[in-house]
N, C-alpha and C. Protein backbone atom coordinates (compact mmCIF):
# COMPACT_ATOMS: atom_id res chain seq x y z
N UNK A 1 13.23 -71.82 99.57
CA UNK A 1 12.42 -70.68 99.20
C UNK A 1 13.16 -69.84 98.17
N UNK A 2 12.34 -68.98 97.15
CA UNK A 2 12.94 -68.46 96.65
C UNK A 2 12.70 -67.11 96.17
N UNK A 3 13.29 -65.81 96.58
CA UNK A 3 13.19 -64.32 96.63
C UNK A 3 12.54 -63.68 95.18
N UNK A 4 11.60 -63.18 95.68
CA UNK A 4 10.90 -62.99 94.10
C UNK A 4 10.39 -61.81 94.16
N UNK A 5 11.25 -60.83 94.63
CA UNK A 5 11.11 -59.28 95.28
C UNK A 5 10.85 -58.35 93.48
N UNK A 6 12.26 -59.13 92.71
CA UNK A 6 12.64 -58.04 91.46
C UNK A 6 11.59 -58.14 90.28
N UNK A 7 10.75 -59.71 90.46
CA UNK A 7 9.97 -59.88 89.69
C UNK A 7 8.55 -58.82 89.94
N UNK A 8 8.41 -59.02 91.15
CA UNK A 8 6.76 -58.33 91.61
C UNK A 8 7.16 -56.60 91.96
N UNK A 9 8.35 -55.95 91.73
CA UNK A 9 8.71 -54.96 91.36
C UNK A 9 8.26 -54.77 90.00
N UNK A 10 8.99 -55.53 88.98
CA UNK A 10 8.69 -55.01 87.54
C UNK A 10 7.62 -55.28 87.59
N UNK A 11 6.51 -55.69 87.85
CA UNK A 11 5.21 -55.70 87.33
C UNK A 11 4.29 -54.62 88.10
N UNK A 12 5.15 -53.73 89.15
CA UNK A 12 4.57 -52.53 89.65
C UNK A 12 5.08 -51.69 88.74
N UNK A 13 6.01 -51.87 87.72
CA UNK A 13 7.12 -50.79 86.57
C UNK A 13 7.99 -50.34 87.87
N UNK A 14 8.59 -51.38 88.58
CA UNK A 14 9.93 -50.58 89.12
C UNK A 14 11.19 -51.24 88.95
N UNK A 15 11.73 -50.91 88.14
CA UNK A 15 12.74 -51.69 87.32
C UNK A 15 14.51 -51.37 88.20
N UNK A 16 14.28 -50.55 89.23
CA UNK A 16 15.84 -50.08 89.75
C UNK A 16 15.21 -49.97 90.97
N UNK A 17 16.19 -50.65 92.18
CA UNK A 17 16.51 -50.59 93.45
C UNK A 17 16.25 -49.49 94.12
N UNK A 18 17.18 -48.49 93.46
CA UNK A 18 16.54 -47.17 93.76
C UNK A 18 15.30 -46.41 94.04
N UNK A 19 14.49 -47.48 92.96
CA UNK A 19 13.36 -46.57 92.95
C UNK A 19 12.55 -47.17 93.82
N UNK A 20 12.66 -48.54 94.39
CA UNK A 20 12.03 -49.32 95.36
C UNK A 20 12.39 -48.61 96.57
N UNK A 21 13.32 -47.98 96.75
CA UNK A 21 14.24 -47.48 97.96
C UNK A 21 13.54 -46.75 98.30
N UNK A 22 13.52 -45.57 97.28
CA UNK A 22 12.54 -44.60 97.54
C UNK A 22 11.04 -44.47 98.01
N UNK A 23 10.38 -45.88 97.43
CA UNK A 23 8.98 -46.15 97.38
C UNK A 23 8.79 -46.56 99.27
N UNK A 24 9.97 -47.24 99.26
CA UNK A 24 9.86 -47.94 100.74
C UNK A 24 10.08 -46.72 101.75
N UNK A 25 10.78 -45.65 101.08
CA UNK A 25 11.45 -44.72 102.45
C UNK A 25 10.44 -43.39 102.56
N UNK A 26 8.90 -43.67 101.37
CA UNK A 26 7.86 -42.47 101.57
C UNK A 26 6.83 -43.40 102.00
N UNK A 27 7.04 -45.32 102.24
CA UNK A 27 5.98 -46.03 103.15
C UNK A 27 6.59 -45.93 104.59
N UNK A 28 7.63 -45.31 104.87
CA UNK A 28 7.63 -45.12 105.98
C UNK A 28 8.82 -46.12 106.37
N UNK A 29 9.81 -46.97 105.39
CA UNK A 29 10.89 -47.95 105.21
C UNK A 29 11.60 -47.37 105.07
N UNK A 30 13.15 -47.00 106.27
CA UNK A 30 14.50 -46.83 105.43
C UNK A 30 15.14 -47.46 105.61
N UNK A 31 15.67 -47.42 104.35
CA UNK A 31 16.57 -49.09 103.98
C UNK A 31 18.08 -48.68 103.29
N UNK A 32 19.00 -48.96 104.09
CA UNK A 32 20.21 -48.77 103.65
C UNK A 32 20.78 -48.76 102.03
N UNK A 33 21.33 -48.65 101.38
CA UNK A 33 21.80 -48.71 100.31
C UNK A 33 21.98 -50.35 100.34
N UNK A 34 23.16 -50.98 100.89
CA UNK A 34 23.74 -52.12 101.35
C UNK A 34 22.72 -53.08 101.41
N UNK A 35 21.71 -52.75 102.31
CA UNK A 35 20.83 -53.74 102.56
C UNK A 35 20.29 -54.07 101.35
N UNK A 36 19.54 -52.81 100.76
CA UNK A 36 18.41 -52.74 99.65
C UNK A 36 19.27 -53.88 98.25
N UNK A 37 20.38 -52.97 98.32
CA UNK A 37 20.90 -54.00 97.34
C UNK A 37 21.17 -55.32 97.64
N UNK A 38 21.32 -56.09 98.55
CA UNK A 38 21.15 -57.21 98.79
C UNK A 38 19.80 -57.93 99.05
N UNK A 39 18.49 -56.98 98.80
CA UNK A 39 17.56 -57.73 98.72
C UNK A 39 17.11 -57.81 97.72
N UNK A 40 17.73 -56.89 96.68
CA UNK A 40 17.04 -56.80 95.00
C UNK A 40 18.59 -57.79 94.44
N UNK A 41 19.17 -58.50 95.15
CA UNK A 41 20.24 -58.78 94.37
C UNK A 41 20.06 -60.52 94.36
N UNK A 42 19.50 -60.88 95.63
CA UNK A 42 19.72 -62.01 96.71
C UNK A 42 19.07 -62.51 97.59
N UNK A 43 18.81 -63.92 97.92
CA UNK A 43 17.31 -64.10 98.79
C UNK A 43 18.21 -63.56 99.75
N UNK A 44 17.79 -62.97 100.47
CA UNK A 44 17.93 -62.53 102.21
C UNK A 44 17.50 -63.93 103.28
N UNK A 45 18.74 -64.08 104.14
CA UNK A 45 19.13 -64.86 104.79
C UNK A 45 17.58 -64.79 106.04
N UNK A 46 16.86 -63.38 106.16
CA UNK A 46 16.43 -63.04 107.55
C UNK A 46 16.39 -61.63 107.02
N UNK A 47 14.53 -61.49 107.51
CA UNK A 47 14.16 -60.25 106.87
C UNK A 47 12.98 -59.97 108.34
N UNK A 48 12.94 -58.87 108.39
CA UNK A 48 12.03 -58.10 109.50
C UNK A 48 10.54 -58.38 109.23
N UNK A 49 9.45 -59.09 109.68
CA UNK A 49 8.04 -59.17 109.86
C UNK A 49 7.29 -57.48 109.37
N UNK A 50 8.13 -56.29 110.07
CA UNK A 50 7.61 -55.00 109.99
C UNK A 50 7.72 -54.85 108.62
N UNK A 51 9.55 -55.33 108.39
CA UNK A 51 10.04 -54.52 106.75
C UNK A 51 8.90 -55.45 105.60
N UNK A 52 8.91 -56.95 105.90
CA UNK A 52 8.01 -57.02 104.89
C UNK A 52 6.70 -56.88 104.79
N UNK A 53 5.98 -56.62 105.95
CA UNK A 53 4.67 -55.34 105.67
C UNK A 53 4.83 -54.60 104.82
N UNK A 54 5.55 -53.65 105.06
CA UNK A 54 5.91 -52.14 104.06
C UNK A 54 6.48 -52.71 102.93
N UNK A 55 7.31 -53.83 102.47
CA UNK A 55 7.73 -54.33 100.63
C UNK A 55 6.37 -54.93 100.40
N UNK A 56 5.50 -55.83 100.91
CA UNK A 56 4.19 -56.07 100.39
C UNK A 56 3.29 -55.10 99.98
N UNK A 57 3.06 -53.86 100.77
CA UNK A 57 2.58 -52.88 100.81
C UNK A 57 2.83 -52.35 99.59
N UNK A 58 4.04 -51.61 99.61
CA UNK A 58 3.99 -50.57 98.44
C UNK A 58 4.87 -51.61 97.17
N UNK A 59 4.69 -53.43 96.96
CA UNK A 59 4.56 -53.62 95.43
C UNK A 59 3.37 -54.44 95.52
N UNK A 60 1.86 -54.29 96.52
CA UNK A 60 1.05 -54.50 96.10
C UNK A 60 0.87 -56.36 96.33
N UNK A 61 1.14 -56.75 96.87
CA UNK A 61 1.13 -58.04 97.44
C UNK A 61 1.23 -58.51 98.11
N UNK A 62 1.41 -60.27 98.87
CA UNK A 62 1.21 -60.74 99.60
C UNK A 62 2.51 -61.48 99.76
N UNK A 63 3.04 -61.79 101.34
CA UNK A 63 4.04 -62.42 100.99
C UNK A 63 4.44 -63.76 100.45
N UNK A 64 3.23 -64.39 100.32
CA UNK A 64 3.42 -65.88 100.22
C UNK A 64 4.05 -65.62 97.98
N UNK A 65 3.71 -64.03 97.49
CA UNK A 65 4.09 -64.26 96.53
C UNK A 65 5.12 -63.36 96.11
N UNK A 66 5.91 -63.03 97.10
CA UNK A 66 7.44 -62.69 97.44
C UNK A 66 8.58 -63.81 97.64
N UNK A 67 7.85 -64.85 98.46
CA UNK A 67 8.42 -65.95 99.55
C UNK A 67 8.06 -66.90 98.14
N UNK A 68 8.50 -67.90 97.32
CA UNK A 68 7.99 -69.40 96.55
C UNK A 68 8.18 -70.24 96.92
N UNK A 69 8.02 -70.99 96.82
CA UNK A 69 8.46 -72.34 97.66
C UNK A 69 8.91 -73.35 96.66
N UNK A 70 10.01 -74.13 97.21
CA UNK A 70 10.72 -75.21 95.87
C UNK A 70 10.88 -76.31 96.54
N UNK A 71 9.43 -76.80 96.67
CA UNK A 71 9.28 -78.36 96.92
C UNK A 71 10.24 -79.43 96.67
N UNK A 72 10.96 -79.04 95.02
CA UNK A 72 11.63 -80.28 94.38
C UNK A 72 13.39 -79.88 95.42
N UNK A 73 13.50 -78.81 95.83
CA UNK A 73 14.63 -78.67 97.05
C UNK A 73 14.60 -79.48 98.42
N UNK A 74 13.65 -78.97 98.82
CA UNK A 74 13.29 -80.14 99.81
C UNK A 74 13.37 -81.34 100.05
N UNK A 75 12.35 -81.96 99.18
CA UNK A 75 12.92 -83.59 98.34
C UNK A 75 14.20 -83.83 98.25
N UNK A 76 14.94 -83.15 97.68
CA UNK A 76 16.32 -83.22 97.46
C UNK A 76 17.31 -83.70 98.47
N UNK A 77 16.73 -83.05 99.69
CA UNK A 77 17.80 -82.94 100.78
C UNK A 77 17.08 -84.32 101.68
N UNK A 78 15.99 -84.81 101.58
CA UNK A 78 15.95 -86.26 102.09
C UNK A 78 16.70 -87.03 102.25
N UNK A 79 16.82 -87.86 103.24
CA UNK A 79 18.05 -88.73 102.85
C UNK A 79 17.57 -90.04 102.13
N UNK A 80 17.50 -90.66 101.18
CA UNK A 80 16.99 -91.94 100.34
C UNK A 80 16.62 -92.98 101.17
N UNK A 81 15.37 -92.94 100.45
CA UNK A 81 14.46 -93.87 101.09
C UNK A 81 14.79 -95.22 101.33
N UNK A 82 14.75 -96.55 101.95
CA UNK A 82 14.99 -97.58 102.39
C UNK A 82 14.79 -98.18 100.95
N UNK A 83 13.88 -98.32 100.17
CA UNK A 83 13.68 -98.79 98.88
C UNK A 83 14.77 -98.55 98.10
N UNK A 84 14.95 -97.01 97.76
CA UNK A 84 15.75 -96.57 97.10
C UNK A 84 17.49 -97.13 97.26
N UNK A 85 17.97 -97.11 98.44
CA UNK A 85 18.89 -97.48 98.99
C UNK A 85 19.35 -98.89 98.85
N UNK A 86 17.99 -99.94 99.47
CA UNK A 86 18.91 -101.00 98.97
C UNK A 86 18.89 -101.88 100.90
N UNK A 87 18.90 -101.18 101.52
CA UNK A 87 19.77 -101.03 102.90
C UNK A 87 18.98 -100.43 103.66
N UNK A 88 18.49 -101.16 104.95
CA UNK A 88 17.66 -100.00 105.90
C UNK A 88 18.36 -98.60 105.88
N UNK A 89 17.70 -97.59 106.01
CA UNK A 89 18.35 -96.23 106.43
C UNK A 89 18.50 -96.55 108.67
N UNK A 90 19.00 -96.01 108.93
CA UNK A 90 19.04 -95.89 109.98
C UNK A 90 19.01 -94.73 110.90
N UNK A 91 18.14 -94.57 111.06
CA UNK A 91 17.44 -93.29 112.09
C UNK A 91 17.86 -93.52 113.64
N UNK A 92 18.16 -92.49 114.14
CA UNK A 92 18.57 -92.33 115.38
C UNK A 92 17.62 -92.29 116.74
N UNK A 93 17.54 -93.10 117.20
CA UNK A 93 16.35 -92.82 118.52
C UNK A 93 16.84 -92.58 119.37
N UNK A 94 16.14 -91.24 119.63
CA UNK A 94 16.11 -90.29 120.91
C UNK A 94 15.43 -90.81 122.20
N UNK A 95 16.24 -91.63 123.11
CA UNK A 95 15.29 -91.74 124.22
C UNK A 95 15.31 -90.62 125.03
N UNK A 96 14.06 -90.19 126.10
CA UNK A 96 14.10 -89.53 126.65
C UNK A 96 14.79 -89.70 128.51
N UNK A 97 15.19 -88.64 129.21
CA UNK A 97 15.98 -88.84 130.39
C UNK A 97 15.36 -89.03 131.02
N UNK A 98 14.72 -89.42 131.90
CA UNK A 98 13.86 -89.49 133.15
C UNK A 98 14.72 -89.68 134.21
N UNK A 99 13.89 -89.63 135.48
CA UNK A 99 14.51 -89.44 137.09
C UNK A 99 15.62 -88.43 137.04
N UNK A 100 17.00 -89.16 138.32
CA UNK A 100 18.01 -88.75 138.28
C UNK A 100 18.74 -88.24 137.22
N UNK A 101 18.89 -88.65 136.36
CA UNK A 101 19.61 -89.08 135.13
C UNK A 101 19.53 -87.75 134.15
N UNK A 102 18.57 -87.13 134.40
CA UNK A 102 18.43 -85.54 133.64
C UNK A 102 19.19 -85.02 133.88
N UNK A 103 19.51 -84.35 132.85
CA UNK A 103 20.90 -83.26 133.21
C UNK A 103 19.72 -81.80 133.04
N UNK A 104 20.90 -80.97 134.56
CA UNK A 104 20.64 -79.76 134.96
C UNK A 104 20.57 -78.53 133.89
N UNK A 105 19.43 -77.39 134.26
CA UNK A 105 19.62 -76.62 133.33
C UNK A 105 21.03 -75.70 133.38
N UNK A 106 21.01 -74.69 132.57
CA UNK A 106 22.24 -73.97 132.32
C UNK A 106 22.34 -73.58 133.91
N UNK A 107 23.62 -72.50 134.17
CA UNK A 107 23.18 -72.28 135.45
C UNK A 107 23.51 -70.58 135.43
């Protein structure tokens, strides 16, 4: 995924952190200095359901066009296909425990 907070700012004309800060902390958002700058700086690792109500809110959008998605990343991290390879890939099968043989929950 990829953070697309600074873009859909400038096209509200908010060109400084600050002024997003502000926008967020009269929707009813306060947002640390620290934080703020790490979300206008950097995708954020893990962001609040509430907080991005209120950043959709006051720059006027939706999150799916905050959030992008990079399909060709994904792909990437496949592991190569059996074709590609040359060589079966080899996948791991999970059998499942039944009877005795289950192990206990935590305790």
């Amino acid at each position: 995924m990829r953070w697309n907070m600074r873009m859909k700012a400038a096209e509200q004309g908010i060109w400084k952190s600050t002024e997003l800060r502000r926008r967020l902390a009269e929707a009813g958002l306060e947002i640390s200095a620290g934080k703020m700058s790490a979300l206008w700086t950097s995708t954020p690792t893990t962001i609040r359901l509430d907080d991005l109500d209120v950043i959709c809110s006051v720059l006027d959008c939706t999150p799916s066009e905050l959030l992008i998605r990079e399909p060709e990343k994904v792909a990437a991290r496949r592991p190569e296909s059996r074709a590609a390879s040359g060589a079966e890939a080899r996948v791991p099968v999970v059998a499942p425990r039944l009877g005795r043989n289950r192990s206990l929950p935590p305790a």
